[in-house]
N, C-alpha and C. Protein backbone atom coordinates (compact mmCIF):
# COMPACT_ATOMS: atom_id res chain seq x y z
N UNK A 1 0.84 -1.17 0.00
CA UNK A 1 0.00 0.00 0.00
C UNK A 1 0.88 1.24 0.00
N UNK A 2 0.62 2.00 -0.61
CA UNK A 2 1.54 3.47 -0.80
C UNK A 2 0.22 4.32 -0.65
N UNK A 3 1.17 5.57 0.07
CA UNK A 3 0.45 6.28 0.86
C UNK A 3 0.98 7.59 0.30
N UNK A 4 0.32 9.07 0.75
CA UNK A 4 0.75 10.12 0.67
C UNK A 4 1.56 10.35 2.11
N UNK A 5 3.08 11.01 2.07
CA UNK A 5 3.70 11.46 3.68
C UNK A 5 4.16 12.93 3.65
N UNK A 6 3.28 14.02 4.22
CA UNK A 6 3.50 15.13 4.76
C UNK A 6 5.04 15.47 4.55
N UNK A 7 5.86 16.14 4.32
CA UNK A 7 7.00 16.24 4.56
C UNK A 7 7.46 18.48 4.31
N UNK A 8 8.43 18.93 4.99
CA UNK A 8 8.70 20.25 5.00
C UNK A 8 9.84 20.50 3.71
N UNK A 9 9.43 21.53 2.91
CA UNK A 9 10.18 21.50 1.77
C UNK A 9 11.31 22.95 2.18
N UNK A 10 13.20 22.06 1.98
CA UNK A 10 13.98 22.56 2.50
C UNK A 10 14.56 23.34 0.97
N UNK A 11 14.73 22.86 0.10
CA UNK A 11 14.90 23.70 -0.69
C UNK A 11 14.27 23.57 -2.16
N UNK A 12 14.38 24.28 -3.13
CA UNK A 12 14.20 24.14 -4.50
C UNK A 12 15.21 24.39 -5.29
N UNK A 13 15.05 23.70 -6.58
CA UNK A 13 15.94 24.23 -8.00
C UNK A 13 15.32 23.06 -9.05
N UNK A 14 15.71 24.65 -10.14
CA UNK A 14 15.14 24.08 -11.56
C UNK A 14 15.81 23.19 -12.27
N UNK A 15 15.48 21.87 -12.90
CA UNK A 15 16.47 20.67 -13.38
C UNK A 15 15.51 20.53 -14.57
N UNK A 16 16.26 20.65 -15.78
CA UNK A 16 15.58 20.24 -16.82
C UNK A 16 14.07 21.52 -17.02
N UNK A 17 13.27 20.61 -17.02
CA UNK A 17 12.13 21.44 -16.94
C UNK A 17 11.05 21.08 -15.89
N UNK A 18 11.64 20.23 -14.94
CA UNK A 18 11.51 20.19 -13.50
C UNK A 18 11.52 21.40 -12.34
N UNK A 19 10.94 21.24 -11.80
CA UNK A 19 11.17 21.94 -10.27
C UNK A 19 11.01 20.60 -9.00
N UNK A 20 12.41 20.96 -8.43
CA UNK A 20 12.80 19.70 -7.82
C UNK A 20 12.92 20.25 -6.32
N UNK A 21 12.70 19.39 -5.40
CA UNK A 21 12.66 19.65 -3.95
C UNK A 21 13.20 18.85 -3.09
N UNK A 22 14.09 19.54 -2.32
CA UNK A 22 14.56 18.22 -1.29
C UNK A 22 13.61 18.52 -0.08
N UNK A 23 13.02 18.15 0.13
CA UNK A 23 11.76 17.50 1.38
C UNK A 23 12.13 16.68 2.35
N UNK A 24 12.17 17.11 3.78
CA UNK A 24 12.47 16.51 5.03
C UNK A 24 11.02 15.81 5.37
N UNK A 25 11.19 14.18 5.88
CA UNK A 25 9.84 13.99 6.61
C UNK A 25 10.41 13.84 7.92
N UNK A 26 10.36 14.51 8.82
CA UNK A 26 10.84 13.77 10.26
C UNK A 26 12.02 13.32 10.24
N UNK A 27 13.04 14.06 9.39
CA UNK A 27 14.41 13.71 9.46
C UNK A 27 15.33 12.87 8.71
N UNK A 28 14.42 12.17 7.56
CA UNK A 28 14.30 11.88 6.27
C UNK A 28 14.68 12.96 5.46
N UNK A 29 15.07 12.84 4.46
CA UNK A 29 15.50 13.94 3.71
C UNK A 29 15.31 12.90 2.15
N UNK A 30 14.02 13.63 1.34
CA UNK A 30 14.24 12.89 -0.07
C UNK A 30 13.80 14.05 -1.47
N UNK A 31 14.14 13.56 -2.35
CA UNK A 31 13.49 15.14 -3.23
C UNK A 31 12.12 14.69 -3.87
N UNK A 32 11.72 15.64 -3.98
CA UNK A 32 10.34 15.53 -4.45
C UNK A 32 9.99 16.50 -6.08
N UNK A 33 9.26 15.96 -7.01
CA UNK A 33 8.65 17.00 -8.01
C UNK A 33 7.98 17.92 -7.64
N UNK A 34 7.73 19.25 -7.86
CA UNK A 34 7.31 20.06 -7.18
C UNK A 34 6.24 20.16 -8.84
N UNK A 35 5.97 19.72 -9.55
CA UNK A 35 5.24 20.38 -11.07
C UNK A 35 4.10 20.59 -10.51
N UNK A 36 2.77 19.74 -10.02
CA UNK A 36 1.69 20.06 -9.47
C UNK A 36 1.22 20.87 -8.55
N UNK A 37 2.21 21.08 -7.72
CA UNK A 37 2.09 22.27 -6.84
C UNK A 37 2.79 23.42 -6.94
N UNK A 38 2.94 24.59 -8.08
CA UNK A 38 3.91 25.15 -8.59
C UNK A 38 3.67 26.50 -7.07
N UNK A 39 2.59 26.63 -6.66
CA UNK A 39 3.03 27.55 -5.29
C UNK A 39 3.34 27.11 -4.12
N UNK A 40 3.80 26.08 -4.15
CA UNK A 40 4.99 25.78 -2.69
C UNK A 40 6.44 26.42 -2.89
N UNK A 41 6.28 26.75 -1.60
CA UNK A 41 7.76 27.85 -1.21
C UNK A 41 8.41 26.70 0.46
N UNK A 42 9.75 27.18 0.15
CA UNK A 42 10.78 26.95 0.91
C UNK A 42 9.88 26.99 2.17
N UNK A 43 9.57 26.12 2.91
CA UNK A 43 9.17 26.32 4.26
C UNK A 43 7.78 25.26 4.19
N UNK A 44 7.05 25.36 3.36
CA UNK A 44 5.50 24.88 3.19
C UNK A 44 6.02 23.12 3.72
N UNK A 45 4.89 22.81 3.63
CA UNK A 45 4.64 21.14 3.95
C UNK A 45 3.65 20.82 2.66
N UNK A 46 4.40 19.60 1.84
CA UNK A 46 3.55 19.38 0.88
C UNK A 46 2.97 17.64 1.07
N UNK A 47 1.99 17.16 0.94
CA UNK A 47 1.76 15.83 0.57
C UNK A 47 2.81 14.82 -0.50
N UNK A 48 3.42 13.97 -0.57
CA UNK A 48 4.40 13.54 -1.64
C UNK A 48 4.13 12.11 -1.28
N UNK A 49 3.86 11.45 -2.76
CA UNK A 49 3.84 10.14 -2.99
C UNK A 49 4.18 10.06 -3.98
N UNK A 50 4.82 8.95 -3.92
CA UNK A 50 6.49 8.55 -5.05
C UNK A 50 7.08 9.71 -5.23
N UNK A 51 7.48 10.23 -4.84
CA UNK A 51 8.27 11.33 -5.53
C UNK A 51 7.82 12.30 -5.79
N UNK A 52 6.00 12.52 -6.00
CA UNK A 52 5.58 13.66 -6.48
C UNK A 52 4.74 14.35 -5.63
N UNK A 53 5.23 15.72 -5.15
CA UNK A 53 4.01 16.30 -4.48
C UNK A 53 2.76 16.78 -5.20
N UNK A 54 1.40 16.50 -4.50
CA UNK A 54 0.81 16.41 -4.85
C UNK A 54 -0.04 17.47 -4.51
N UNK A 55 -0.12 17.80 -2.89
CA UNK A 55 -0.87 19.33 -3.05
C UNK A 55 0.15 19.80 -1.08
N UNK A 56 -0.21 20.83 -1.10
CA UNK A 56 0.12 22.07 -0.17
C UNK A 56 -0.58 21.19 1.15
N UNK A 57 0.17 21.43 2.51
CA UNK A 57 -1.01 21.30 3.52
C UNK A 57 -0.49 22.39 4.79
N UNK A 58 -1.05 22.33 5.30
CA UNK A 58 -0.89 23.31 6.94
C UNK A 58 0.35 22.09 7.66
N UNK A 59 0.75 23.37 8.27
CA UNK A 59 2.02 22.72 8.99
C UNK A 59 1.26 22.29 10.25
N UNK A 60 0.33 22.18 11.13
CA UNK A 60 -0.43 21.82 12.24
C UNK A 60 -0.59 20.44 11.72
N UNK A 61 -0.87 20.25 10.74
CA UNK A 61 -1.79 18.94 9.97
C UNK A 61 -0.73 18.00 9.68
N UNK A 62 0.32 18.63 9.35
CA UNK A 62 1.37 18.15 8.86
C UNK A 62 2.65 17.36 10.11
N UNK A 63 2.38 18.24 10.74
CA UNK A 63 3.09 17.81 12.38
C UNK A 63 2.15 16.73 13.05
N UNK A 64 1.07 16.85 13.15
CA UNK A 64 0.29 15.43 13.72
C UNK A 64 0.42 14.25 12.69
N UNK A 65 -0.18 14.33 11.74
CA UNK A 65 0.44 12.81 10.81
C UNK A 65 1.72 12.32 10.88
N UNK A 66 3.00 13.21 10.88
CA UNK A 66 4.22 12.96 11.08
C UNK A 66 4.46 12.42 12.28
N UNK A 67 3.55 12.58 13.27
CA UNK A 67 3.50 12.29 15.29
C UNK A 67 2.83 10.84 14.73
N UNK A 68 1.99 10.60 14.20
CA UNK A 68 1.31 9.21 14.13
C UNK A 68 2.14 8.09 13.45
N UNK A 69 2.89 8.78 12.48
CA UNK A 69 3.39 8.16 11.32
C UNK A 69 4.82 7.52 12.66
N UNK A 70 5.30 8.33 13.38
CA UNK A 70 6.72 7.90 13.80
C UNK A 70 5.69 7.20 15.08
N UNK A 71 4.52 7.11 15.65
CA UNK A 71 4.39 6.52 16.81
C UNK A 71 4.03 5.03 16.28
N UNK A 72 3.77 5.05 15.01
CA UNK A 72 3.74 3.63 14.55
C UNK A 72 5.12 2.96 13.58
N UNK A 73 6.27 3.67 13.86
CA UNK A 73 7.50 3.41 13.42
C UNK A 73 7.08 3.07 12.01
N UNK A 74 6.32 3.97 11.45
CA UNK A 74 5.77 4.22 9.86
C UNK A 74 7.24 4.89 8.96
N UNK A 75 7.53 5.65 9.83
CA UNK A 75 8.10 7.51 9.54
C UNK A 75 9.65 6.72 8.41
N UNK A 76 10.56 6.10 8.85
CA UNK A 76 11.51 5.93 8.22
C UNK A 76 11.16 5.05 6.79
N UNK A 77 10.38 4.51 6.72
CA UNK A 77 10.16 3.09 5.81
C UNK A 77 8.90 4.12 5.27
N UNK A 78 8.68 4.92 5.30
CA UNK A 78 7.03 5.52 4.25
C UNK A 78 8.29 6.83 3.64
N UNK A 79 9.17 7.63 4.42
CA UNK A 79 10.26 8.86 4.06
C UNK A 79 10.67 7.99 2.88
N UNK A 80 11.35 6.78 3.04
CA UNK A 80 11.96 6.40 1.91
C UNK A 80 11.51 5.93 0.90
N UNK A 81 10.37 5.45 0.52
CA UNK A 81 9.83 5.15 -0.44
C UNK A 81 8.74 5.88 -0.77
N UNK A 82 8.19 6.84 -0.39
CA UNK A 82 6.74 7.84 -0.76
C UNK A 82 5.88 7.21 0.07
């Protein structure tokens, strides 16, 4: 089952005709496509599965799933694969 995982977007840059993101989940660090969500900025929390974020969320929202995700030792094994 693949899931969407909350994660805080640490930086951006343009590759190709990409916009690429390295995205922290809880200390995870993986990059993400940023094409679908072209208004996420440095700081936001985006939804990302496989690789692609998919939409914007609140950092409140984003900090509790990340609390659930690591209280079920989800957090390392969902960061690395989407």
């Amino acid at each position: 089952m693949c899931l969407a995982i909350p994660g805080r977007i640490l930086s951006t840059e343009e590759r190709d005709t990409n916009r690429i993101a390295r995205v922290e989940f809880g200390g995870v660090i993986r990059e993400a496509l940023l094409d679908l969500v072209p208004e996420a900025r440095v700081g936001d929390y985006v939804m990302v599965h496989v690789g692609l974020a998919i939409s914007r969320v609140d950092a409140e929202e984003a900090e509790e799933t990340l609390e659930l995700l690591r209280s079920m030792d989800a957090l390392d094994y969902a960061g690395a694969d989407g």
